[in-house]
Protein backbone atom coordinates (compact mmCIF):
# COMPACT_ATOMS: atom_id res chain seq x y z
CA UNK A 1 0.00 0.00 0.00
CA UNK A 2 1.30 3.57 -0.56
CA UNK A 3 0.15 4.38 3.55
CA UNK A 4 3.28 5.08 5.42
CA UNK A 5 4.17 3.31 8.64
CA UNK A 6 3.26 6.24 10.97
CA UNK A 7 -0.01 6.30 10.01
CA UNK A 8 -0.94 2.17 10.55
CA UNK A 9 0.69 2.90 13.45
CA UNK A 10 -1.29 5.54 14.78
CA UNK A 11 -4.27 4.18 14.10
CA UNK A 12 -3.58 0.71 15.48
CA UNK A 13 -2.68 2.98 18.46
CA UNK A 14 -5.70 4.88 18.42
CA UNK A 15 -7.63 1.22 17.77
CA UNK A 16 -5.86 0.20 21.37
CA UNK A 17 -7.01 3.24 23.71
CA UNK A 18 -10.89 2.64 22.33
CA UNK A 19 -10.55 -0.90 23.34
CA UNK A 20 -9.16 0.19 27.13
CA UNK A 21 -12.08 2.67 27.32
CA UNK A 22 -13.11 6.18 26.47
CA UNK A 23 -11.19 7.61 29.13
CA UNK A 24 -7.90 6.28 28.96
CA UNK A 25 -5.19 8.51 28.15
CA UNK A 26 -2.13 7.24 26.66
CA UNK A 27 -0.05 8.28 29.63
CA UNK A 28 -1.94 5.52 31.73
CA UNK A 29 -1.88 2.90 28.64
CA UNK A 30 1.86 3.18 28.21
CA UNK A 31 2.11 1.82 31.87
CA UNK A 32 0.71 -1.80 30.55
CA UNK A 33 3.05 -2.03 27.53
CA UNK A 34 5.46 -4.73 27.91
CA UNK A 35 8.21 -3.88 25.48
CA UNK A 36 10.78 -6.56 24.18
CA UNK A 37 14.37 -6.30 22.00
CA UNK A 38 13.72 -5.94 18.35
CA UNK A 39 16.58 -6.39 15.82
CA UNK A 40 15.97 -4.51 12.69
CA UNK A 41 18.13 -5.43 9.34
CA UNK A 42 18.26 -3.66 6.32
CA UNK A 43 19.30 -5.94 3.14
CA UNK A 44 20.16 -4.67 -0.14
CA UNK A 45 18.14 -6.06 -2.62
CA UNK A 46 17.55 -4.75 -6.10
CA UNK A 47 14.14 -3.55 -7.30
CA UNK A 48 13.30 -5.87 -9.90
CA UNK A 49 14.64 -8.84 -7.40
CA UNK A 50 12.21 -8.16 -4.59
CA UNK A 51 9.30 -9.63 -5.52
CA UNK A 52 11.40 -12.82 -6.42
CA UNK A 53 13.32 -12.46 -3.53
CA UNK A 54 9.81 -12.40 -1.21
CA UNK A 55 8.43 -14.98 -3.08
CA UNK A 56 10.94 -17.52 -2.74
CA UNK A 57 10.04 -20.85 -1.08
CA UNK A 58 13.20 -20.92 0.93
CA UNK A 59 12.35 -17.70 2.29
CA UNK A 60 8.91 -18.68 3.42
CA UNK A 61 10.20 -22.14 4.75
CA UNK A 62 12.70 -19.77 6.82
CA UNK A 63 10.37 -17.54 8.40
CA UNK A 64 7.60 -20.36 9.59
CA UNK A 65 10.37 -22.12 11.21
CA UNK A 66 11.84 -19.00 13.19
CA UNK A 67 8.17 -17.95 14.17
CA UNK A 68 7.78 -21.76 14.99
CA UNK A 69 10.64 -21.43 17.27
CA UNK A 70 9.49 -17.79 18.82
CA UNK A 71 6.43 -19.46 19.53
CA UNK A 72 4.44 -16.66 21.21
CA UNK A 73 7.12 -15.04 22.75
CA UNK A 74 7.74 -13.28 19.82
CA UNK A 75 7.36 -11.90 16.21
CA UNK A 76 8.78 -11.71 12.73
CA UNK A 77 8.04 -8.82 9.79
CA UNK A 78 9.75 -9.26 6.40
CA UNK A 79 8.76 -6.40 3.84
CA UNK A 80 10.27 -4.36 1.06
CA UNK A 81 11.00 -1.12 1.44
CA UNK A 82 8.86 0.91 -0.96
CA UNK A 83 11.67 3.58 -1.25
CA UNK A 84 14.82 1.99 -1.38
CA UNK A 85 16.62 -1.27 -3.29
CA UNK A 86 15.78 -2.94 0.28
CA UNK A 87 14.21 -5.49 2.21
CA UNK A 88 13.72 -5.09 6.00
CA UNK A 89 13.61 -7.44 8.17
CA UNK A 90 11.99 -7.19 11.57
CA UNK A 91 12.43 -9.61 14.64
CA UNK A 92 10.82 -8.84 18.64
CA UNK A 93 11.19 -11.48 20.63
CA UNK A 94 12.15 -12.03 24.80
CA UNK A 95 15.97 -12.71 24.00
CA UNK A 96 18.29 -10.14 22.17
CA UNK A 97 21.05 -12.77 21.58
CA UNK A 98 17.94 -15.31 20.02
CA UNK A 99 16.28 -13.09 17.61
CA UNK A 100 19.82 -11.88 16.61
CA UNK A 101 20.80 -14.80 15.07
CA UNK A 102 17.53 -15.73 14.04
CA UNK A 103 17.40 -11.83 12.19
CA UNK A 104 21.17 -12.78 10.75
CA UNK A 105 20.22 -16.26 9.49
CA UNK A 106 17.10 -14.94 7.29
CA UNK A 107 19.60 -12.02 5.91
CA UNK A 108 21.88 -14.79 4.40
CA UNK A 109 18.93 -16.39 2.98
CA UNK A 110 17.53 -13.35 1.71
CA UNK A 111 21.51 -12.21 0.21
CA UNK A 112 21.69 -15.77 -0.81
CA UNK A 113 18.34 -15.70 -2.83
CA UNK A 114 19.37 -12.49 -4.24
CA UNK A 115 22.74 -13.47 -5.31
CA UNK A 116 21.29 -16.60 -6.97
CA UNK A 117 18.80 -14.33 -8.46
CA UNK A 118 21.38 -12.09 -10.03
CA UNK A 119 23.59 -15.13 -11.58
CA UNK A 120 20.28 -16.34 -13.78
């Protein structure tokens, strides 16, 4: 979609303080948020490669098992940039050093796909 971040973001955030009630301000709400690590990549991938690149099997096989592994205790968010020769990829999870590596082992897929891509 052409919306920008900011704005999902805002109104997910306005979604959240109607569900808490009428009278909540977000002072009170931010008291509740539980906030975890999140590792955010940036990958260099050309712009006629990203569809290819986010529709590769071994890409999708990669991120059900890392969100298998995160169970709930965490989540991942793979997207191109709509601005830049990128894709980004997002990880929140309980353990910095966990959704590190998990973060760095999706990258080499990603580079890998990409570099495949490029030798076709």
């Amino acid at each position: 979609t052409t919306t920008g971040d900011g704005q999902l973001t805002a109104l997910r955030l306005l979604g959240a303080l109607h569900n808490l009630g009428s009278k909540t301000r977000l002072s009170e709400a931010r008291k509740i948020i539980q906030t975890l690590p999140q590792v955010l990549k940036n990958i260099y991938v050309s712009e006629y490669q990203k569809n290819l690149v986010m529709d590769h099997p071994e890409l999708a096989s990669i991120l059900d098992e890392t969100q298998k592994m995160l169970e709930m205790r965490g989540r991942v968010l793979i997207r191109k940039s709509g601005t830049e020769p990128t894709i980004r990829v997002m990880i929140e999870g309980q353990e910095l050093d966990e959704i590190d590596s998990y973060a760095s082992a999706i990258c080499a897929v990603i580079e890998r796909i990409s570099r495949d891509e490029n030798e076709v």
